[in-house]
Protein backbone atom coordinates (compact mmCIF):
# COMPACT_ATOMS: atom_id res chain seq x y z
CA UNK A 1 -24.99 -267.22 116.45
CA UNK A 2 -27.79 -268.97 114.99
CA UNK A 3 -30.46 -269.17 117.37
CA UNK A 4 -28.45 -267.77 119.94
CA UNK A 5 -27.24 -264.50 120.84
CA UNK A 6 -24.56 -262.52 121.70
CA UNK A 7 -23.79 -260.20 124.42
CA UNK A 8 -21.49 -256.81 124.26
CA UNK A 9 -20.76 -254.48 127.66
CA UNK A 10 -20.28 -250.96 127.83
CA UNK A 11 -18.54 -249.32 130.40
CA UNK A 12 -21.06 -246.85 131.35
CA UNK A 13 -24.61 -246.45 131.52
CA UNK A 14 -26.19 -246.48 127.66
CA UNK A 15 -29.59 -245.50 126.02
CA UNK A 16 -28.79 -245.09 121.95
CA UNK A 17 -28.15 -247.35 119.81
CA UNK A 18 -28.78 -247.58 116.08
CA UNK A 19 -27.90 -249.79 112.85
CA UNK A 20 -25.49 -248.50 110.19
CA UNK A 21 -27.95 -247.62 107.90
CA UNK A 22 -25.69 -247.13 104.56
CA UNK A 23 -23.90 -250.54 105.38
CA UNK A 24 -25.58 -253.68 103.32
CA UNK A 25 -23.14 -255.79 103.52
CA UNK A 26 -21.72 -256.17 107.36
CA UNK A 27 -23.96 -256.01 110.28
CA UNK A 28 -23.26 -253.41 112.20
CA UNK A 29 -24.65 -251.53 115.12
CA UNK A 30 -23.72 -247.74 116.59
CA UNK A 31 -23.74 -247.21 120.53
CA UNK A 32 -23.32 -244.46 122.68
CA UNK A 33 -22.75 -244.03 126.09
CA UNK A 34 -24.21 -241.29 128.92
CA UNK A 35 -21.87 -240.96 131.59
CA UNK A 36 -21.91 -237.75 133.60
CA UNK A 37 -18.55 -237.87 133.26
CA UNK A 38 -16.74 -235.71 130.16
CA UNK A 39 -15.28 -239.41 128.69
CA UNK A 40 -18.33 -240.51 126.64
CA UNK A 41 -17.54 -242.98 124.12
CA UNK A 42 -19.36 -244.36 120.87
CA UNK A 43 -18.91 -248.33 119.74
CA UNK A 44 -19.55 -249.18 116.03
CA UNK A 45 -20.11 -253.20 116.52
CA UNK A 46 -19.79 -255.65 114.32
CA UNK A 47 -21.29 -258.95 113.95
CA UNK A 48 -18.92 -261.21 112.75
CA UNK A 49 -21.13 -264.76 112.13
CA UNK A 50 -18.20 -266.95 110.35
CA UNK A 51 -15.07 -266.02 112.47
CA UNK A 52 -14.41 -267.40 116.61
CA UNK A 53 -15.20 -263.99 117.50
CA UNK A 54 -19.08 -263.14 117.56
CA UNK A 55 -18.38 -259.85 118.12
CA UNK A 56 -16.21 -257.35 117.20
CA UNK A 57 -15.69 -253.41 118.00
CA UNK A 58 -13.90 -249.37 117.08
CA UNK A 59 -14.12 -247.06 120.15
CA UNK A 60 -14.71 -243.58 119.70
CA UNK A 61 -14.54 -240.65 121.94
CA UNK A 62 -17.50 -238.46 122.28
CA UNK A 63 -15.98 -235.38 124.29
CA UNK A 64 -19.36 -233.66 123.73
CA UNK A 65 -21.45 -234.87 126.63
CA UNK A 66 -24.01 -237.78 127.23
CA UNK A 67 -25.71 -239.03 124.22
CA UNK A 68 -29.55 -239.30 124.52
CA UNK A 69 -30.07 -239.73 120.85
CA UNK A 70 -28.01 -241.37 117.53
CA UNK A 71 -29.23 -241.44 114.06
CA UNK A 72 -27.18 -242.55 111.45
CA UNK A 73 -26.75 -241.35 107.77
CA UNK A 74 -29.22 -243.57 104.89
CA UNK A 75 -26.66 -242.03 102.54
CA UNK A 76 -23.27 -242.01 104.05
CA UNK A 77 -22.17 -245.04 105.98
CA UNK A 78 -19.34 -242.97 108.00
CA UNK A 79 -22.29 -240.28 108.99
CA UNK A 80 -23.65 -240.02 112.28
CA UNK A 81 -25.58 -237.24 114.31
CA UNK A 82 -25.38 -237.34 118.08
CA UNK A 83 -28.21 -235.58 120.07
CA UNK A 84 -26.06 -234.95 123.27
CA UNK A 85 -25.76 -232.22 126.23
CA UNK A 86 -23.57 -229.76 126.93
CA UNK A 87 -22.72 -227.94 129.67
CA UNK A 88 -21.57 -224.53 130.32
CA UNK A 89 -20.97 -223.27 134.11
CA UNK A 90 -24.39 -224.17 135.82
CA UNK A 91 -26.00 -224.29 132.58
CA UNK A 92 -26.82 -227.53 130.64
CA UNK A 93 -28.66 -227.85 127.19
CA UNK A 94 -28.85 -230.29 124.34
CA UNK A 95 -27.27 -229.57 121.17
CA UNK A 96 -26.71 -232.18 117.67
CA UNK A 97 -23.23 -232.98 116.66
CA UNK A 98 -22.37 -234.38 113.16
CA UNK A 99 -19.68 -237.06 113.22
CA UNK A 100 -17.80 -238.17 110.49
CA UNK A 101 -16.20 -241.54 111.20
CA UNK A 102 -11.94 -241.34 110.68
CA UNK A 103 -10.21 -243.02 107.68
CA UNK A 104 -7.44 -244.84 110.39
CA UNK A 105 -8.67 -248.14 111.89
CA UNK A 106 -6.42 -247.63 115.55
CA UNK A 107 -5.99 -244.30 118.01
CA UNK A 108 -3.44 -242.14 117.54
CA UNK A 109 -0.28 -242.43 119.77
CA UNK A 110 -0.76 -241.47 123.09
CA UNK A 111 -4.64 -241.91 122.69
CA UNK A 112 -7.40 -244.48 124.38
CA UNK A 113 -9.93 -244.37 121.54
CA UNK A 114 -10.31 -242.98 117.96
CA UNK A 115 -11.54 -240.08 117.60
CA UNK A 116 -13.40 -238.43 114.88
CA UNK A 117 -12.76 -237.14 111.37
CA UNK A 118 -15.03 -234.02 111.74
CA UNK A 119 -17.27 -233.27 114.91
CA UNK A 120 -19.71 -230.11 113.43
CA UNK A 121 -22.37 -228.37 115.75
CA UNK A 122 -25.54 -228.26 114.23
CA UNK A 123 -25.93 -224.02 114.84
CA UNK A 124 -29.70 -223.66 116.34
CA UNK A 125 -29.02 -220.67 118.18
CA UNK A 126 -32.19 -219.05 118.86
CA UNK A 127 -34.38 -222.04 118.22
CA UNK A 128 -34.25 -223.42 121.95
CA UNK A 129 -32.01 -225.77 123.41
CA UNK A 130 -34.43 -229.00 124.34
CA UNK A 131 -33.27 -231.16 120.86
CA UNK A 132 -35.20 -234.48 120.91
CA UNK A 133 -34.01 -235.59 117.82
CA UNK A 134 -32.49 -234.72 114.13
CA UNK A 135 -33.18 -236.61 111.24
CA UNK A 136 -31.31 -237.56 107.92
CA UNK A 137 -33.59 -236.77 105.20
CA UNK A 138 -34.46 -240.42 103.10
CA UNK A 139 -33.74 -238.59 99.95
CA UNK A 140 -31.60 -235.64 100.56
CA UNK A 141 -28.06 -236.25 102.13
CA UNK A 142 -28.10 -232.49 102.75
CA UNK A 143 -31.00 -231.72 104.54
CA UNK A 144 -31.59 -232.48 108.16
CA UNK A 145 -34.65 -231.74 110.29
CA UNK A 146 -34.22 -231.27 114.13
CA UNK A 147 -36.87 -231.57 116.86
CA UNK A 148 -36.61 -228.49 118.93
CA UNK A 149 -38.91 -227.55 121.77
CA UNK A 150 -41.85 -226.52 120.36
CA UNK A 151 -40.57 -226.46 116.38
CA UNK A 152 -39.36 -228.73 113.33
CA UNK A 153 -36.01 -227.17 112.52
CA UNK A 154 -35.12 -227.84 108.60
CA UNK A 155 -31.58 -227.15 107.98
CA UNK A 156 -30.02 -227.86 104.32
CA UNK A 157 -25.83 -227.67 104.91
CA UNK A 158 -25.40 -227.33 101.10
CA UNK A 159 -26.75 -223.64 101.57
CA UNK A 160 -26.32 -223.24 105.11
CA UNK A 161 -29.98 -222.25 105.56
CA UNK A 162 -32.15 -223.03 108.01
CA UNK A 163 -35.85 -222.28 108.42
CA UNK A 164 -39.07 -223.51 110.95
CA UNK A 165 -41.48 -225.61 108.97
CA UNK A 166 -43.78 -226.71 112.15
CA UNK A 167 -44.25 -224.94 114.94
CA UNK A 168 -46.56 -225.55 118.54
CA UNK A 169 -47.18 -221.97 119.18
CA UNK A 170 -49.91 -222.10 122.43
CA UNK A 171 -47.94 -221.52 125.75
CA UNK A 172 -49.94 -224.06 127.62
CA UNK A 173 -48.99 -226.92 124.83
CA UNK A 174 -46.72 -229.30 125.87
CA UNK A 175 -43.51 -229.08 123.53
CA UNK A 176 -42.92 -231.80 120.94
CA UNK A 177 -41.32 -235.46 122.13
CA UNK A 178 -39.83 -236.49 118.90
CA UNK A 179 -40.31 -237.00 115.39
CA UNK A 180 -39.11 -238.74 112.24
CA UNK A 181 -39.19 -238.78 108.64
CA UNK A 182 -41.74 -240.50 106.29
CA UNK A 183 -39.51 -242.62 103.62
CA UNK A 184 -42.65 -242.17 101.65
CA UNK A 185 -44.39 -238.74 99.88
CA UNK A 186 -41.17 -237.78 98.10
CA UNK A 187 -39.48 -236.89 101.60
CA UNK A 188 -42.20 -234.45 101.99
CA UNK A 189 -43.61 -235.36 105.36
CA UNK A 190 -42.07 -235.17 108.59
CA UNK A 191 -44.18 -237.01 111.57
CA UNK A 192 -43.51 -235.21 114.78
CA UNK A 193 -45.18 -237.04 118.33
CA UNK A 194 -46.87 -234.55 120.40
CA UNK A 195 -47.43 -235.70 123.67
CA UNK A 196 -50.14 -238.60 123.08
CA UNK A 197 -50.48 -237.38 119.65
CA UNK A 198 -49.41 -237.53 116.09
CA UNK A 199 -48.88 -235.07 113.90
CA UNK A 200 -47.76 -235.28 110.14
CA UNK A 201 -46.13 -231.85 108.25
CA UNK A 202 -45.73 -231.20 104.59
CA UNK A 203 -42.56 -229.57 104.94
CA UNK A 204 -42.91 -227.26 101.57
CA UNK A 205 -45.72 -225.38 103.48
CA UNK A 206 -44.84 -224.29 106.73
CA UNK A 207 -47.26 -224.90 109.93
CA UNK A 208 -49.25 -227.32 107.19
CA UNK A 209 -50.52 -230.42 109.05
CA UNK A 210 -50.85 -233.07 106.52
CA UNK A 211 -52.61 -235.20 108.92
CA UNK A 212 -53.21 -236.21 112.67
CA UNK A 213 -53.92 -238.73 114.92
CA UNK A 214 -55.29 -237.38 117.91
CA UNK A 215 -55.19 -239.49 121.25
CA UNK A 216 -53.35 -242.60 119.77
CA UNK A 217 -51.94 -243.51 123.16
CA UNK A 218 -53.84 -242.94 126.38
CA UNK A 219 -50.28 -241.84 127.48
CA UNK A 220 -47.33 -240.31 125.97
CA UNK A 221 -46.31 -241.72 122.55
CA UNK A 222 -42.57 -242.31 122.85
CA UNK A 223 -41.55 -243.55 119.77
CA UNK A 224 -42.92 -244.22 116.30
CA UNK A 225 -41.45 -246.01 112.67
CA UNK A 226 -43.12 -245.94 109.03
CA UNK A 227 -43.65 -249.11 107.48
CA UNK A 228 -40.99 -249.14 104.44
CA UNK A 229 -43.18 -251.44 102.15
CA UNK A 230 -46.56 -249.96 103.03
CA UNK A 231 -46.78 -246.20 102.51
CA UNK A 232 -49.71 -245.26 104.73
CA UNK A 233 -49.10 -247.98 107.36
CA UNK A 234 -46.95 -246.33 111.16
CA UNK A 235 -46.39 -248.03 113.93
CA UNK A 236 -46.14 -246.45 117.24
CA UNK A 237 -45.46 -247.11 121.07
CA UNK A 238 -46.38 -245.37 124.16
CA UNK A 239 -46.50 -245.22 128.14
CA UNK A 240 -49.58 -247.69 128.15
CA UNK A 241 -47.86 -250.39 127.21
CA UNK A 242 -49.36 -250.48 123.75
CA UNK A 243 -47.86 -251.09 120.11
CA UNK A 244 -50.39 -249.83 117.44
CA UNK A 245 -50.20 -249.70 113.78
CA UNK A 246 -51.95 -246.90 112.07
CA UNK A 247 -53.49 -245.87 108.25
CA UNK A 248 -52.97 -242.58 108.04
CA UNK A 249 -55.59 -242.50 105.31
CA UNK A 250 -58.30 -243.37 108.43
CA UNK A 251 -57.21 -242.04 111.71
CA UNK A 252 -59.88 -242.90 113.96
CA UNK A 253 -58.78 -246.04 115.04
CA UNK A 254 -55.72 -248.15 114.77
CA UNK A 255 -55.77 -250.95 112.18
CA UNK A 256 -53.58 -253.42 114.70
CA UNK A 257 -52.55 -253.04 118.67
CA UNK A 258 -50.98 -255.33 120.96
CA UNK A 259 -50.78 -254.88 124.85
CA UNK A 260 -47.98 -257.27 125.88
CA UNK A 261 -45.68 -254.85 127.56
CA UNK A 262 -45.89 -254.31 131.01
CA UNK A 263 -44.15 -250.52 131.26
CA UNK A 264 -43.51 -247.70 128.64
CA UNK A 265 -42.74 -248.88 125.18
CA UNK A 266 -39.64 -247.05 124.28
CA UNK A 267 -39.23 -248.41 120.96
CA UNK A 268 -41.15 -249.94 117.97
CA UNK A 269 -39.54 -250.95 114.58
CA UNK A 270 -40.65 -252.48 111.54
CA UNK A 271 -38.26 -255.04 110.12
CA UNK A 272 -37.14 -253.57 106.75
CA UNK A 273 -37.35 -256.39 104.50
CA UNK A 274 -40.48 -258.46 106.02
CA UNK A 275 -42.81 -255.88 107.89
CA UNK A 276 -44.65 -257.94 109.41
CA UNK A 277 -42.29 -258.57 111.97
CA UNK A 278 -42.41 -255.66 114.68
CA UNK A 279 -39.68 -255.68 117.72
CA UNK A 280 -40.66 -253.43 120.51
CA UNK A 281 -38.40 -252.56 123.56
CA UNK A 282 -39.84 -251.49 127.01
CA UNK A 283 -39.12 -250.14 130.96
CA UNK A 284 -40.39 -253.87 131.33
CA UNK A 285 -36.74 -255.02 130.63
CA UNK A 286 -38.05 -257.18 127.68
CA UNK A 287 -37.35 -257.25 123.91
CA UNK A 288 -40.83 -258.47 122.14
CA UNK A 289 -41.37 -259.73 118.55
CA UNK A 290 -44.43 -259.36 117.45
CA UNK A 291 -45.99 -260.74 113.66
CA UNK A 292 -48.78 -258.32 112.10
CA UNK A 293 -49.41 -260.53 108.78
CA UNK A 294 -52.84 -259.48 108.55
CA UNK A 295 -51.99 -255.46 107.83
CA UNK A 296 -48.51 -256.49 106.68
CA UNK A 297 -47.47 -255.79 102.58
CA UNK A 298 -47.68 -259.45 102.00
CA UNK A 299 -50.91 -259.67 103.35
CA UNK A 300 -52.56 -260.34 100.01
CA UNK A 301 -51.35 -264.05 100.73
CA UNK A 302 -50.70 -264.11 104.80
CA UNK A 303 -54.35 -262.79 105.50
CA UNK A 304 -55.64 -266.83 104.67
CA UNK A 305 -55.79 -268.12 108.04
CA UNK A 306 -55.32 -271.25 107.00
CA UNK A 307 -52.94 -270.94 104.02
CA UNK A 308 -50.56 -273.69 103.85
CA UNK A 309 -47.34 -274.75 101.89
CA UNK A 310 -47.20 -278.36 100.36
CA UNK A 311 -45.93 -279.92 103.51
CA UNK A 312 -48.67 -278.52 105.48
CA UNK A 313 -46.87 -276.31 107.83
CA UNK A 314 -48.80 -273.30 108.48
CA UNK A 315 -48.16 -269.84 107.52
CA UNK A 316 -47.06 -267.16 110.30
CA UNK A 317 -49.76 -265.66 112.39
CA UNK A 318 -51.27 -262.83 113.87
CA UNK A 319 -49.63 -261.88 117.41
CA UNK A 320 -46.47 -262.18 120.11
CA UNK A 321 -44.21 -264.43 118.72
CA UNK A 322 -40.92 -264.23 121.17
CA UNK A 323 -40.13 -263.00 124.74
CA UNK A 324 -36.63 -261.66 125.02
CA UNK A 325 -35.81 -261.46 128.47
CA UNK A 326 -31.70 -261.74 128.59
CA UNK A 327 -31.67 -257.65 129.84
CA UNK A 328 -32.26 -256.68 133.68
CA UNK A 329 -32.76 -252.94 133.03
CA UNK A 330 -35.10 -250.82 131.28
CA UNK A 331 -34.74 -251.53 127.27
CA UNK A 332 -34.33 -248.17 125.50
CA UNK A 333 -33.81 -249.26 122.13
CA UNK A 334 -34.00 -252.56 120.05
CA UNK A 335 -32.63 -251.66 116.08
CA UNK A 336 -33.10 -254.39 113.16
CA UNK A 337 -29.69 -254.99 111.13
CA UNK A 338 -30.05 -253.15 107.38
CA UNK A 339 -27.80 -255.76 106.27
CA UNK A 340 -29.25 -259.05 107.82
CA UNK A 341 -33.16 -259.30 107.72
CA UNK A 342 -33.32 -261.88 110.34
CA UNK A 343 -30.33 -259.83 113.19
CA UNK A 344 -31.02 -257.42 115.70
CA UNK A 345 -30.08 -255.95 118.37
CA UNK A 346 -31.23 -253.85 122.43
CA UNK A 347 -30.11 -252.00 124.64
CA UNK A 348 -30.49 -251.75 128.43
CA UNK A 349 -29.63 -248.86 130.64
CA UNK A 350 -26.74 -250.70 132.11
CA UNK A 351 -24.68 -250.45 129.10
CA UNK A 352 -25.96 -254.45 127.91
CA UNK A 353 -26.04 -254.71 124.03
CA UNK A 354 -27.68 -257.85 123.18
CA UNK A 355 -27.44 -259.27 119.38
CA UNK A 356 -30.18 -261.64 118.82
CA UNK A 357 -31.83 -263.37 115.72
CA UNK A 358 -35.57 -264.38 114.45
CA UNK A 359 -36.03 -267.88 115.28
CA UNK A 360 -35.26 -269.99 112.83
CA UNK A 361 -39.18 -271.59 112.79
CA UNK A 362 -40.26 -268.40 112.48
CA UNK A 363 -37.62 -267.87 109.77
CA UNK A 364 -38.86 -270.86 107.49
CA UNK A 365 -42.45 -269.99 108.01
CA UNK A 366 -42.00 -266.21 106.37
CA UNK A 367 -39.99 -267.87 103.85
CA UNK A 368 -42.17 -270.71 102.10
């Protein structure tokens, strides 16, 4: 696989994907399907890089509906939470399941797929029924926070308590579009995206905005990811095209930005171990890599423009590094392995999961 990539096909048409967090050792990705039809399924793939087989894969049924959203646990590698629909008569609204992954490795007799140990729905009764998103707290394996209309949701299932820490009260306000956790502030901040703003809440004082960045796209933010290494340092992506890396300590304007997408950016992540490497996904049916070594945590060294090792190769740079262009549908998500710092892998609309690496130059260049 080195240099190369490998390709996986769903059956249906597919917008979440994520990495099995809790697993360091094998690289493994989740996928999930959204078929109109009640047979959704969700593939835990794994990259096999010694063995004939690049790829291999466990099907699961997801009876619950289509799947706009997976997160998987930090904590618990057989943990996932599925934002899906559901549908009752004429009526249809989204709702979180908790998935536990199954001890057996093949379907029971009689059966297509596996199908999960425990399938728990998240109870938000009375909260609304637009979920964007819930989140695995970084610290906490039992507290979640959901993205609900207008509100935060923070649920702990050790207590079975649930209470609204954030909450967009003006009727004219147009309702939250996601959110996620900072790894950073003792699990105390939760960063929600509010149309083409950002909004940061200390969760241990409800309604308390931390801090904001107002106007960071000149269209809707879509997705955003804290930098693991750098504890004030976000990086976000919106309908403009744009990817833009923010201090939250100075707000006013962002501390790196690239414009090489075309369309909507539906994804930006930072790569784990090495953040200055930044893949973005777009409409534009391309994967980008992008290097920000100037705002990165090794900066102290990679800010030299013309820093060299002793055989005189030059140290990464500022800007687009790749073009990944092996999808022909809109690219919803693109998810670094947490086992392999140089592996990662997209997803198109048309069910195309593509596992790709870091060029090797690019590779040697981070490493001297």
């Amino acid at each position: 696989m080195d240099e190369g990539i490998s390709i996986y096909g769903l059956e249906f048409q597919a917008r979440a994907l994520v990495s099995q967090l809790a697993e360091n050792s094998e690289i493994r990705f989740f996928i999930a399907t959204q078929s109109l039809k009640p047979n959704n399924q969700i593939h835990l793939l794994e990259v096999n890089e010694d063995g004939e087989t690049a790829l291999k894969s466990k099907i699961y049924s997801h009876p619950h509906g289509e799947v706009w959203k997976l997160n998987s646990s930090p904590h618990d590698a057989n943990l996932l939470l599925s934002c899906c629909n559901s549908q009752k008569g004429s009526h249809v609204s989204m709702q979180t399941v908790l998935l536990r992954l199954p001890d057996e490795d093949t379907p029971a007799e009689g059966e297509e797929f596996l199908n999960f140990k425990e399938a728990e729905i998240l109870p938000l009764e009375g909260h609304g029924n637009d979920v964007k998103t819930t989140e695995f707290h970084p610290v906490d394996a039992n507290v979640l926070a959901t993205v609900v209309d207008g509100k935060v949701l923070l649920m702990n299932r050790a207590e079975s308590h649930t209470k609204v820490v954030a909450e967009i009260n003006s009727k004219n306000c147009p309702k939250l579009t996601g959110g996620k956790w900072s790894q950073h502030h003792q699990g105390n901040q939760f960063i929600t995206l509010h149309d083409c703003s950002i909004r940061s809440y200390d969760i241990r004082d409800a309604n308390h905005v931390a801090w904001t960045i107002e106007d960071a796209h000149a269209q809707l933010v879509r997705d955003i990811d804290c930098n693991p290494n750098k504890q004030c340092h976000l990086v976000t992506g919106g309908d403009d095209g744009c990817i833009k890396i923010w201090d939250s300590r100075s707000t006013k304007e962002a501390v790196f930005m690239r414009s090489d997408h075309s369309h909507w950016v539906w994804s930006v992540r930072f790569n784990t171990f090495h953040d200055q490497l930044i893949l973005s996904s777009s409409s534009d049916s391309k994967v980008l890599l992008t290097c920000a070594s100037s705002v990165s945590s090794e900066a102290h060294t990679e800010d030299m423009p013309n820093l060299t090792d002793s055989g005189g190769k030059e140290r990464l740079q500022d800007g687009l590094l790749q073009t990944f262009e092996q999808h022909e549908d809109s690219v919803y998500c693109a998810e670094w392995s947490s086992a392999d710092p140089w592996t990662f892998a997209s997803l198109s609309y048309d069910g195309r999961v593509i596992v790709s690496k870091v060029p090797r130059q690019y590779k040697y260049q981070i490493l001297l």
